[in-house]
N, C-alpha and C. Protein backbone atom coordinates (compact mmCIF):
# COMPACT_ATOMS: atom_id res chain seq x y z
N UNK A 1 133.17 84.21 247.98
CA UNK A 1 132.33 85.22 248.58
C UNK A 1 130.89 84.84 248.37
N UNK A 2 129.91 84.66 249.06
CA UNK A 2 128.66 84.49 249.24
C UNK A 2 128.00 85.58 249.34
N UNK A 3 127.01 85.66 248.11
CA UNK A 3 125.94 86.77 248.43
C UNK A 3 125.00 86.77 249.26
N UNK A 4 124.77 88.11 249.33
CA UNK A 4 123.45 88.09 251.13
C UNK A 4 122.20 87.62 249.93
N UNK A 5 121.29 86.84 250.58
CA UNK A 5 119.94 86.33 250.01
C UNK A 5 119.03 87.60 249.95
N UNK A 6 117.90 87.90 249.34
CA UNK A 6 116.88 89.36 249.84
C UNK A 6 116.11 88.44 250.32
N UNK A 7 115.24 88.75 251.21
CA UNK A 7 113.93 88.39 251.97
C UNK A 7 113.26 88.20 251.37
N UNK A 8 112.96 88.50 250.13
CA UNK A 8 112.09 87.48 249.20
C UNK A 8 112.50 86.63 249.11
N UNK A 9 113.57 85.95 248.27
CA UNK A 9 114.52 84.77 247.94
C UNK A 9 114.03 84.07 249.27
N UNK A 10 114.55 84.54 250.53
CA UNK A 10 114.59 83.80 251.42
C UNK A 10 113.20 83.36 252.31
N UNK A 11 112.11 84.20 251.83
CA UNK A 11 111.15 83.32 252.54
C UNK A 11 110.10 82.55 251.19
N UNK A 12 110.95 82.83 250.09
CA UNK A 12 110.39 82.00 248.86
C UNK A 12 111.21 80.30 249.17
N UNK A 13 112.27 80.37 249.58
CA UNK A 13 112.77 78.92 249.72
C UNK A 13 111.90 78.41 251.15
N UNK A 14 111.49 79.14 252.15
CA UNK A 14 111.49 78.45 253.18
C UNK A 14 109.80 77.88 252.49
N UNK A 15 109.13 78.75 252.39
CA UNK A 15 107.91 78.12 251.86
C UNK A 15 108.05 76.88 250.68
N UNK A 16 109.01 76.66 249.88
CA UNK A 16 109.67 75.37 249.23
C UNK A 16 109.65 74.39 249.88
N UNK A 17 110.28 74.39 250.98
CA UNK A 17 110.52 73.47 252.07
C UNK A 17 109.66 72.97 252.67
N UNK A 18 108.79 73.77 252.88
CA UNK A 18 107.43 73.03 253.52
C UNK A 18 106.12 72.88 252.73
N UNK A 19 106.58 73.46 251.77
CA UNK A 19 105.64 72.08 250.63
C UNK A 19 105.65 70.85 250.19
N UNK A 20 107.31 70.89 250.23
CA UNK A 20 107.84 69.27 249.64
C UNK A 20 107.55 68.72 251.27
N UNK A 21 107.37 69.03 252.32
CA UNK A 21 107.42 68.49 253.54
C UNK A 21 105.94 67.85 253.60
N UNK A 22 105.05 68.67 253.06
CA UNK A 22 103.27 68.31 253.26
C UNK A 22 103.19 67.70 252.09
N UNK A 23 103.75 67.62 250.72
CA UNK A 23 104.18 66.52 249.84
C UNK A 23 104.44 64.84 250.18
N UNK A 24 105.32 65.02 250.98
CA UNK A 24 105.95 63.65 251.42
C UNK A 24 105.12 62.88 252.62
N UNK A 25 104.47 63.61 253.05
CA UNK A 25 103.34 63.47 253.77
C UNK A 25 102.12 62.73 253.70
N UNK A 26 101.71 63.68 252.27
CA UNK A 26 100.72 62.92 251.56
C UNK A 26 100.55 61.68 250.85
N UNK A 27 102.08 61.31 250.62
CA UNK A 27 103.06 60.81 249.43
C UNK A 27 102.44 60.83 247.71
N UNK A 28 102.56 62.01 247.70
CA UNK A 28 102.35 62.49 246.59
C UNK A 28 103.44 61.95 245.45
N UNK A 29 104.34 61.64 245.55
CA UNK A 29 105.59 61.47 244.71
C UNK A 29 105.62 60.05 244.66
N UNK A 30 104.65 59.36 245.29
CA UNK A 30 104.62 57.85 245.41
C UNK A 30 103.38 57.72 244.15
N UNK A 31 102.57 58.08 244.86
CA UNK A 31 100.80 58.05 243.63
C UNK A 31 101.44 58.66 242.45
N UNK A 32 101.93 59.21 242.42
CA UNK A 32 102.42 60.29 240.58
C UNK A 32 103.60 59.35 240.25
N UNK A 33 104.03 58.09 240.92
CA UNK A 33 104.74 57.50 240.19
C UNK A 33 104.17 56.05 240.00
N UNK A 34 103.18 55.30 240.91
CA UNK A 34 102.22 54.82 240.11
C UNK A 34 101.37 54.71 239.23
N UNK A 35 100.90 56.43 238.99
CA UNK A 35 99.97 55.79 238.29
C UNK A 35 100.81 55.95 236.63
N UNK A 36 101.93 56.48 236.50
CA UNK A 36 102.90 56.64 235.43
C UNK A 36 103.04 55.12 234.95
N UNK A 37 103.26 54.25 236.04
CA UNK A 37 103.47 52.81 235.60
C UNK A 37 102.42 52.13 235.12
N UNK A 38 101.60 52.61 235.88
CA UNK A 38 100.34 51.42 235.86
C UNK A 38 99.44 51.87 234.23
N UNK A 39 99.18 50.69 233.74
CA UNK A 39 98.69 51.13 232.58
C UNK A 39 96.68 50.60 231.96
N UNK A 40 95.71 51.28 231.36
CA UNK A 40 94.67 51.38 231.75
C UNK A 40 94.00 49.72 231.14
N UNK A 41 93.81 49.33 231.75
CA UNK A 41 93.13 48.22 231.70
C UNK A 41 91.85 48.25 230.48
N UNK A 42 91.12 49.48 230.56
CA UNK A 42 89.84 49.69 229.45
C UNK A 42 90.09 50.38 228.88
N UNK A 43 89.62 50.44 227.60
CA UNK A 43 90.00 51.20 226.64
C UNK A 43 88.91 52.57 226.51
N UNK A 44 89.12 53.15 226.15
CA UNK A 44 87.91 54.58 226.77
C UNK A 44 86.91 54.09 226.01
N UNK A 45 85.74 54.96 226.14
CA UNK A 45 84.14 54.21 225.85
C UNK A 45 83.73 54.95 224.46
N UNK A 46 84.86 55.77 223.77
CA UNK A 46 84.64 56.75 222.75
C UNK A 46 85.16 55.51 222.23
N UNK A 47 84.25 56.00 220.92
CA UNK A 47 84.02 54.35 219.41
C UNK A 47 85.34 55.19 218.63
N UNK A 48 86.08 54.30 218.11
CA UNK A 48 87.36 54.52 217.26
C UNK A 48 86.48 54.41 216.02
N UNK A 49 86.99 55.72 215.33
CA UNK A 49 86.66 55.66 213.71
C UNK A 49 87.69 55.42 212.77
N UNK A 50 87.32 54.52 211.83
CA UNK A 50 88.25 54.00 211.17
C UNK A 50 89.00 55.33 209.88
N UNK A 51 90.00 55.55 210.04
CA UNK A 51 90.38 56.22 208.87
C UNK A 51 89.49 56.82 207.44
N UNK A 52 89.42 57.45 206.89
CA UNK A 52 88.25 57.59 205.67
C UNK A 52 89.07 57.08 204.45
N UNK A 53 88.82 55.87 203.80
CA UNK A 53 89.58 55.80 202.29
C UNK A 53 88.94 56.19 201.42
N UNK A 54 89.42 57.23 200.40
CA UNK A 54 89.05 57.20 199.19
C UNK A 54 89.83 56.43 198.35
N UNK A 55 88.68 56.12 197.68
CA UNK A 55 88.87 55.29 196.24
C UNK A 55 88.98 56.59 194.86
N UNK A 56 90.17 56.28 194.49
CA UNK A 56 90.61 57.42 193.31
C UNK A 56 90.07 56.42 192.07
N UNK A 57 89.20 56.86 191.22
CA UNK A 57 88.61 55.54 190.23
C UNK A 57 89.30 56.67 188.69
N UNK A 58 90.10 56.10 187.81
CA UNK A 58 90.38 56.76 186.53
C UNK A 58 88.77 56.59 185.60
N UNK A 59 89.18 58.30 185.10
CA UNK A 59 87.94 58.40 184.76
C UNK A 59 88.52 58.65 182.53
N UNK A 60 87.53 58.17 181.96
CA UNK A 60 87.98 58.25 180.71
C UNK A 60 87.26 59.67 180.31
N UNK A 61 88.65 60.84 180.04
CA UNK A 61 87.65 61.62 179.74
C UNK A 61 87.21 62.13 178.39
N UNK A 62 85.74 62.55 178.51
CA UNK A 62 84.92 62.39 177.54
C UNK A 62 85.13 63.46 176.28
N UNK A 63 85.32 62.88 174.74
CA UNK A 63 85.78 63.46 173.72
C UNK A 63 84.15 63.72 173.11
N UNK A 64 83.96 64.66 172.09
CA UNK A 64 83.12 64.39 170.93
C UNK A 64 83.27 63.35 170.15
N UNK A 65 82.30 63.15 169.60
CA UNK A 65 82.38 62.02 168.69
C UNK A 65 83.99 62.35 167.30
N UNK A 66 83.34 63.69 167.04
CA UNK A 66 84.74 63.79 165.67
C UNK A 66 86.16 64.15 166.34
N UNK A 67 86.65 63.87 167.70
CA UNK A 67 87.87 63.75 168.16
C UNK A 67 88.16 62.42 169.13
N UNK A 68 87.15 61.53 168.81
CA UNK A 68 87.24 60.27 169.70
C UNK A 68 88.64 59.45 169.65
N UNK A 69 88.28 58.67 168.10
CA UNK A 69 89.26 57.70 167.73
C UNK A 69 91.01 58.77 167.32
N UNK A 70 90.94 60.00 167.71
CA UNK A 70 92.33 60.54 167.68
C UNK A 70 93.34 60.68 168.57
N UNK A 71 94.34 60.67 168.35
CA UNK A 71 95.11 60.74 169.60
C UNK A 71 94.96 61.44 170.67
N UNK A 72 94.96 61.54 171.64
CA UNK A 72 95.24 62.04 173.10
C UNK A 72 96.52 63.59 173.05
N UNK A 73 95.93 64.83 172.93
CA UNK A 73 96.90 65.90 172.73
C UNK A 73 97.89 65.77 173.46
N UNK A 74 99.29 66.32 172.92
CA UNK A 74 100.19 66.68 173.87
C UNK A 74 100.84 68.09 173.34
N UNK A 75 100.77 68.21 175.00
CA UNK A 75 101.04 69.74 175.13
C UNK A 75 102.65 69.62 175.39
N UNK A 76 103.70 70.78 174.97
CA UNK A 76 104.56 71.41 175.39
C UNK A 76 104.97 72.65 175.55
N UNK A 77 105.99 72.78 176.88
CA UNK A 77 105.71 74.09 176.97
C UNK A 77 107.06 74.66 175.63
N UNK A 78 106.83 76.04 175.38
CA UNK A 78 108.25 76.23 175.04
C UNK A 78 108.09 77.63 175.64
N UNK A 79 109.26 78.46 175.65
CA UNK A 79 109.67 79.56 175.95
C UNK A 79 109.96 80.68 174.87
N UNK A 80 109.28 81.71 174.72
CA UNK A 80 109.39 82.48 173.90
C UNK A 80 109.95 83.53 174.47
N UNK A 81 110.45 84.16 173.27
CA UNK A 81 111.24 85.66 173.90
C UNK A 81 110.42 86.32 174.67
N UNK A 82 110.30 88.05 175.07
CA UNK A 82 108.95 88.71 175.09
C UNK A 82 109.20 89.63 173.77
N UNK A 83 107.86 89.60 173.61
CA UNK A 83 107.73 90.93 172.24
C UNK A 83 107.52 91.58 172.59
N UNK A 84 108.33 92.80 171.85
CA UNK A 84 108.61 93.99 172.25
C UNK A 84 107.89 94.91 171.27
N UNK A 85 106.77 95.27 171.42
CA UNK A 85 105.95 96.62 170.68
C UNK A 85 107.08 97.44 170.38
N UNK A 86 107.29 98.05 169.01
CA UNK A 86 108.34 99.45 169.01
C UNK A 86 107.14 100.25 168.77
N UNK A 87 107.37 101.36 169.45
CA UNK A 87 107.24 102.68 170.07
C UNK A 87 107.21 103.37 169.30
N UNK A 88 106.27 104.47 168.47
CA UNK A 88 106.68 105.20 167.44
C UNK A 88 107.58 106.34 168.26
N UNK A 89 108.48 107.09 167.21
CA UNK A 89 109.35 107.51 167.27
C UNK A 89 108.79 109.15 167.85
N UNK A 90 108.38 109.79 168.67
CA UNK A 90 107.86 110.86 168.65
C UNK A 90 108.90 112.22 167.66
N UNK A 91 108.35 113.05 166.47
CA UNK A 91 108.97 114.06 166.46
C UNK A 91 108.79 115.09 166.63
N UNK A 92 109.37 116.57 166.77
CA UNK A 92 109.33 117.84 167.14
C UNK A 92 108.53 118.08 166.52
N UNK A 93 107.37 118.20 166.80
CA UNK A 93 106.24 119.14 165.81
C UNK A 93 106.91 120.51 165.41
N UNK A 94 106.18 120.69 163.95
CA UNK A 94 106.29 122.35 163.05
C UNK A 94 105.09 122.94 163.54
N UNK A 95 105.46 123.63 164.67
CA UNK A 95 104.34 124.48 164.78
C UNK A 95 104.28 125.97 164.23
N UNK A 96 105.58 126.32 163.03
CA UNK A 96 105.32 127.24 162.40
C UNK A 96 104.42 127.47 161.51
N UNK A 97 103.88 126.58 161.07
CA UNK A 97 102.88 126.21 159.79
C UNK A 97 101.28 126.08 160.31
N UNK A 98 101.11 126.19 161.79
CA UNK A 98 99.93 126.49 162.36
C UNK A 98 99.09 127.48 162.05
N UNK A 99 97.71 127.18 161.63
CA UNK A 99 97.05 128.45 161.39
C UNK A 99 95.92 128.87 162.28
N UNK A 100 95.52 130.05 162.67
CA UNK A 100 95.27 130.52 163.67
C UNK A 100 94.40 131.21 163.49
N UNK A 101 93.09 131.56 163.78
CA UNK A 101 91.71 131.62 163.55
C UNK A 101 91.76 133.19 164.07
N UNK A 102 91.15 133.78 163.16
CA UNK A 102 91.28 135.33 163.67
C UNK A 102 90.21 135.48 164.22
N UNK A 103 90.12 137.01 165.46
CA UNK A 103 89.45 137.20 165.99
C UNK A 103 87.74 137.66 165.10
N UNK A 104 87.92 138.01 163.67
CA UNK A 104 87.30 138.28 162.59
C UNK A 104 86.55 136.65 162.21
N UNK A 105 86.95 135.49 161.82
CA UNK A 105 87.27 134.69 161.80
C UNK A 105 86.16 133.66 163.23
N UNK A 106 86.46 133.46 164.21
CA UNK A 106 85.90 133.34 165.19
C UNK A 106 84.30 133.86 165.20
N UNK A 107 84.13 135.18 165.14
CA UNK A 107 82.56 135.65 165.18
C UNK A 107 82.25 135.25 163.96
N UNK A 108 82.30 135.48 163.21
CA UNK A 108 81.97 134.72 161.63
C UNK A 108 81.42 133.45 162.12
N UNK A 109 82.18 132.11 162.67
CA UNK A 109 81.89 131.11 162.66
C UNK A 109 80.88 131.00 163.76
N UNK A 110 81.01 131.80 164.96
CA UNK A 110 80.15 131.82 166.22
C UNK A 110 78.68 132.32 165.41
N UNK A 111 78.98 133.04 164.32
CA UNK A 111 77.12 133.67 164.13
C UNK A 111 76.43 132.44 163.28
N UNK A 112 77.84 131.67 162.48
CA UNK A 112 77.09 130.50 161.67
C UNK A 112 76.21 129.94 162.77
N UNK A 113 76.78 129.54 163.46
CA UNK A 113 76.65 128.18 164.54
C UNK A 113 75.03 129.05 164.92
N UNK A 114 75.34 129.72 165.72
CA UNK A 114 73.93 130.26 166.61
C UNK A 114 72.68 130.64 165.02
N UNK A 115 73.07 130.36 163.99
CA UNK A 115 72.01 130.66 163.39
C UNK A 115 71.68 129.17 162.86
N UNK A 116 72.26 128.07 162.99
CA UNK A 116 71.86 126.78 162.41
C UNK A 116 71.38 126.38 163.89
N UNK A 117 71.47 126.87 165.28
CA UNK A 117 71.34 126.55 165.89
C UNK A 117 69.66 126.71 165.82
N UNK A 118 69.18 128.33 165.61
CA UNK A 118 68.31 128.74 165.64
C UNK A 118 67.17 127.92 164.78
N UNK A 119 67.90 127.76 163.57
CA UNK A 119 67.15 127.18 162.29
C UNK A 119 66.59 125.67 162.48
N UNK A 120 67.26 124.83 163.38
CA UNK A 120 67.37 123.52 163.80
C UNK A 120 66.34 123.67 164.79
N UNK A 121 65.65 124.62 165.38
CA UNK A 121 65.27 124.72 166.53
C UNK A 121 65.63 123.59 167.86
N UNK A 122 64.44 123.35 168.27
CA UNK A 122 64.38 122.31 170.10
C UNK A 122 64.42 120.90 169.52
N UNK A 123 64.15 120.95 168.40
CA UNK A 123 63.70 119.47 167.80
C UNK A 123 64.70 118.24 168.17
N UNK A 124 66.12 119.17 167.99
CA UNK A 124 67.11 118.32 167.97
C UNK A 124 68.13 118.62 169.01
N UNK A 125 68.75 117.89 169.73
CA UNK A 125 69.38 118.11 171.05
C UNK A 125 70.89 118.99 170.03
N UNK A 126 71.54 120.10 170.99
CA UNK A 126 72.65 120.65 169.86
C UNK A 126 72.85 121.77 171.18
N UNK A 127 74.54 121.82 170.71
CA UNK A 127 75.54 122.80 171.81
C UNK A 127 75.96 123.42 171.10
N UNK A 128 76.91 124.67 170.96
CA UNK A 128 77.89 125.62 170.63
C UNK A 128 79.03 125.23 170.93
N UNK A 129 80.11 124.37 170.34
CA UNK A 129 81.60 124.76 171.07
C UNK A 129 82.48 125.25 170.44
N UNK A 130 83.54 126.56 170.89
CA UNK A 130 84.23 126.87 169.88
C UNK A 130 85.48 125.84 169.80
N UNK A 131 86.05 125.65 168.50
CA UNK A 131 86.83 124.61 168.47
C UNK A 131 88.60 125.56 168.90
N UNK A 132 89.51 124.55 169.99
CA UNK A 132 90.81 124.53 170.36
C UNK A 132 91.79 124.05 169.18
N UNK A 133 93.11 124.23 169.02
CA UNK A 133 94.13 124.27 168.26
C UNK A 133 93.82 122.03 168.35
N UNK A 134 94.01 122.03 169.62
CA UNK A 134 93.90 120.57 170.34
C UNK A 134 92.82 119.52 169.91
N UNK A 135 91.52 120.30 169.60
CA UNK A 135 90.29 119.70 168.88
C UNK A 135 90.72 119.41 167.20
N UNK A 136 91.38 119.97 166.71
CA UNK A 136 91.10 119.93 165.22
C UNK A 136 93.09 119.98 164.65
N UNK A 137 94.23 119.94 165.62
CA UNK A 137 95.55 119.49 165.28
C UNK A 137 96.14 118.77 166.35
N UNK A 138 97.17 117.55 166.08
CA UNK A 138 97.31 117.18 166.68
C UNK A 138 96.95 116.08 167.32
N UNK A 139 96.42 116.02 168.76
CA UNK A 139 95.47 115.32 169.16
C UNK A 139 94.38 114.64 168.65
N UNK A 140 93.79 115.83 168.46
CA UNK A 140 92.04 115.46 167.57
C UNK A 140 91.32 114.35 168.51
N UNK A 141 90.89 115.51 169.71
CA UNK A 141 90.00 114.71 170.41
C UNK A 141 88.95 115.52 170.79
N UNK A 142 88.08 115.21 170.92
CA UNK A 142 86.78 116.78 171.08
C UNK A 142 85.68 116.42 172.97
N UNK A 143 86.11 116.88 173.87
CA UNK A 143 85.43 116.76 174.96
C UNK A 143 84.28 117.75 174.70
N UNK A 144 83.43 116.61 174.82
CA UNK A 144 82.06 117.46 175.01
C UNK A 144 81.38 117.82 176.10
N UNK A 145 79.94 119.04 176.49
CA UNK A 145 79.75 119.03 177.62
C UNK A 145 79.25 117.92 178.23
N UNK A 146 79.28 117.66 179.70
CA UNK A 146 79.00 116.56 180.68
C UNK A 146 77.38 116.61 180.53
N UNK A 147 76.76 117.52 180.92
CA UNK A 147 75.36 117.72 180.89
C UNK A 147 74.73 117.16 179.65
N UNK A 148 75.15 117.73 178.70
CA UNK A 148 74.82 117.20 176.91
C UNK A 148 75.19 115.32 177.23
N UNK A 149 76.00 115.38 177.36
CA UNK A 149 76.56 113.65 176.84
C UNK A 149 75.52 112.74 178.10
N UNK A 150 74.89 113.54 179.05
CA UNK A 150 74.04 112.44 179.51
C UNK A 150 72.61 112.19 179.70
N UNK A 151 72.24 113.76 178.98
CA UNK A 151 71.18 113.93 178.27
C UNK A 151 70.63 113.25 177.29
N UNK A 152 71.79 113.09 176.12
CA UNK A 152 71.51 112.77 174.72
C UNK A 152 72.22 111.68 174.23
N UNK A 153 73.29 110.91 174.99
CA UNK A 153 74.14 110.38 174.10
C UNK A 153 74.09 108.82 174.77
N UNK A 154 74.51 108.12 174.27
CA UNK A 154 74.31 106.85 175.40
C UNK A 154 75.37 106.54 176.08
N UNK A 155 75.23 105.65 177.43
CA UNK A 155 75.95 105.37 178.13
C UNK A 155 77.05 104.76 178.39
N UNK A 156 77.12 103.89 176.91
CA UNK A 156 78.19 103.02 176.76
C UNK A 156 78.82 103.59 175.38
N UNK A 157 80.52 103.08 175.43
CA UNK A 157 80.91 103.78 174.04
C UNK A 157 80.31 103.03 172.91
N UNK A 158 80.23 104.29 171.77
CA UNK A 158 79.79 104.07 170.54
C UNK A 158 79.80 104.41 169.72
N UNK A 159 79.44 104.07 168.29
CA UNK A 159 79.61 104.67 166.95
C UNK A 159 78.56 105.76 166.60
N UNK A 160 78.47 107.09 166.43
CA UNK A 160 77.85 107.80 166.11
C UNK A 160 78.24 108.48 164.82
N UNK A 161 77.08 108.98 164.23
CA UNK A 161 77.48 110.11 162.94
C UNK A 161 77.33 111.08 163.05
N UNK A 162 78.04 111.81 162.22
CA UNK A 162 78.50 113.56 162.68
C UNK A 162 77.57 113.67 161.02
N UNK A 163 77.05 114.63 160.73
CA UNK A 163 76.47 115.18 159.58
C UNK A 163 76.49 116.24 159.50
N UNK A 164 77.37 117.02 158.14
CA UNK A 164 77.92 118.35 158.21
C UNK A 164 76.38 119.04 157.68
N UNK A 165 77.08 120.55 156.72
CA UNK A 165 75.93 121.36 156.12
C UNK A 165 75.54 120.80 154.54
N UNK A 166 76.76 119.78 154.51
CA UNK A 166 76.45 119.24 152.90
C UNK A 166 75.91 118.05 152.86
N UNK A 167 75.23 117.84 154.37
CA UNK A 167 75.01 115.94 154.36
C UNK A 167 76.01 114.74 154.59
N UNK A 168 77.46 115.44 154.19
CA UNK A 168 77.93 114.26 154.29
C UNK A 168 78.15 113.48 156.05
N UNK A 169 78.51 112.22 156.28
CA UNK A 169 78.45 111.74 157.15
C UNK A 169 79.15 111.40 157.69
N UNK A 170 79.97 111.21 158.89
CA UNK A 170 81.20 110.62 159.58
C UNK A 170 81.14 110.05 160.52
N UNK A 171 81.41 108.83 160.24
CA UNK A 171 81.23 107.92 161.80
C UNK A 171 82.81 108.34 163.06
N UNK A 172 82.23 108.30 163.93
CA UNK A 172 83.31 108.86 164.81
C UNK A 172 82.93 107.89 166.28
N UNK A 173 83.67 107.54 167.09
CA UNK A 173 83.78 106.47 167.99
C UNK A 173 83.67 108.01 169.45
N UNK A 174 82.11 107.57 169.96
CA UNK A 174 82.11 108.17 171.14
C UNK A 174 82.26 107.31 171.94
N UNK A 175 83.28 108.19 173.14
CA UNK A 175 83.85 107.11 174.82
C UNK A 175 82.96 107.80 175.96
N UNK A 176 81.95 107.21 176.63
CA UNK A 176 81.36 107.81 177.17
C UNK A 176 81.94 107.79 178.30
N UNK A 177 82.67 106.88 179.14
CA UNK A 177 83.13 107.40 180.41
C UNK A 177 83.90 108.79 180.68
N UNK A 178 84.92 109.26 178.83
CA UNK A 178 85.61 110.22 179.29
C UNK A 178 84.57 111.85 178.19
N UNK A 179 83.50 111.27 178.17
CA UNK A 179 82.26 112.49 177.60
C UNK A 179 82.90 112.87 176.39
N UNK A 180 83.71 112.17 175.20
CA UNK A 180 84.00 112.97 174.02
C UNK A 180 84.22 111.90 172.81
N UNK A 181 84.72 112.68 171.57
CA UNK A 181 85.09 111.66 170.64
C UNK A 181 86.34 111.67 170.29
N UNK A 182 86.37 110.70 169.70
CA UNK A 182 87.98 110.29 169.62
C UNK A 182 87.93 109.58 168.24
N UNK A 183 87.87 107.98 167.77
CA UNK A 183 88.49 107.94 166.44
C UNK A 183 87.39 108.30 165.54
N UNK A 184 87.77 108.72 164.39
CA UNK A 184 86.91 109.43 163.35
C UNK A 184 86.79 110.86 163.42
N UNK A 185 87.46 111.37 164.50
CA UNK A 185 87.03 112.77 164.74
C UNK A 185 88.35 113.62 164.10
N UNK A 186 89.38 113.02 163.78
CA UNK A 186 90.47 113.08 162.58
C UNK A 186 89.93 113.92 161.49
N UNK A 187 89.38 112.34 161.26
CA UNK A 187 88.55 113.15 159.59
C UNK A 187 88.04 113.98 159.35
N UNK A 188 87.08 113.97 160.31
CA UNK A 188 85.76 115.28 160.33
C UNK A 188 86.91 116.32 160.46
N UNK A 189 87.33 116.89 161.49
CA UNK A 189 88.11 117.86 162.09
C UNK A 189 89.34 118.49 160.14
N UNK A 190 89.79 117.42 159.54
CA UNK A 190 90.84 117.88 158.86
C UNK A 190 89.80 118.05 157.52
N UNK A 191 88.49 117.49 157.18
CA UNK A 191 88.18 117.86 156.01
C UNK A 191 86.93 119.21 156.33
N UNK A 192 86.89 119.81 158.11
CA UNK A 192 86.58 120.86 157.86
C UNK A 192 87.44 121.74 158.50
């Protein structure tokens, strides 16, 4: 059974036909197979560059004087386990034994503060904070205000001293990106 052609198909071949016809004409299929044979007599007028060689030259490399006359190191690799940090063991905190600052207790310490505050006057840069369960058990980390820490404190972390009402002194490690203190603030915190 032969399929019907569509009228495209069919006036796509006839135009085929009379190309290869004005082809053979021209003899196009004659010249495109000469010049395949024929081969160029001159060589093109572009200068041939020669390859680039490098020269690899061993180089002696250079010791100090007090490792000259010694041998030449050798390295090997070896393979070690990985070490494994152990983890302290977290336990259930006793938070029955927590003691808890009475509301009596609280103003007491709020009138200290605002009166050393007073007594200290402008001279010296100084905040109010009341202290969290979190500041002084536990944790023992003390965020201070943002405004204060970029007022007064410097920009990079550092060692500062805390100086109580008796003089004594405590170095405590301020982190300034996160505005508070952190090691040393243990001490201070548990010996007041």
């Amino acid at each position: 059974m032969v399929a019907k052609i569509s009228a495209y198909e069919e006036s796509r071949r006839k135009r085929m036909e009379e190309n290869k016809k004005r082809m053979e004409a021209l003899n196009l299929h004659k010249l495109s197979r000469a010049l395949k044979i024929s081969t160029p007599t001159k060589s093109s007028p572009m200068k041939r560059s020669k390859p680039r060689v490098v020269e690899k030259q061993v180089v002696v490399v250079r010791r100090s004087s007090r490792v000259a006359n010694k041998p030449a190191p050798f390295f090997k690799e070896v393979v070690l386990d990985r070490v494994v940090i152990p983890r302290r063991i977290s336990k259930a905190r006793d938070l029955s034994n927590r003691v808890y600052a009475t509301d009596e207790a609280r103003a007491k310490a709020m009138e200290k503060a605002e009166k050393l505050q007073s007594d200290l006057g402008s001279d010296y840069p100084i905040f109010i904070k009341s202290m969290l369960q979190s500041h002084v058990t536990g944790g023992f980390w003390l965020g201070l205000p943002v405004d204060f820490c970029r007022r007064n404190l410097p920009r990079r972390d550092d060692v500062i001293t805390l100086i109580d009402e008796e003089a004594d002194e405590y170095q405590v490690i301020y982190l300034a990106r996160k505005n508070g203190l952190s090691g040393g603030w243990k001490g201070f915190a548990v010996a007041h």
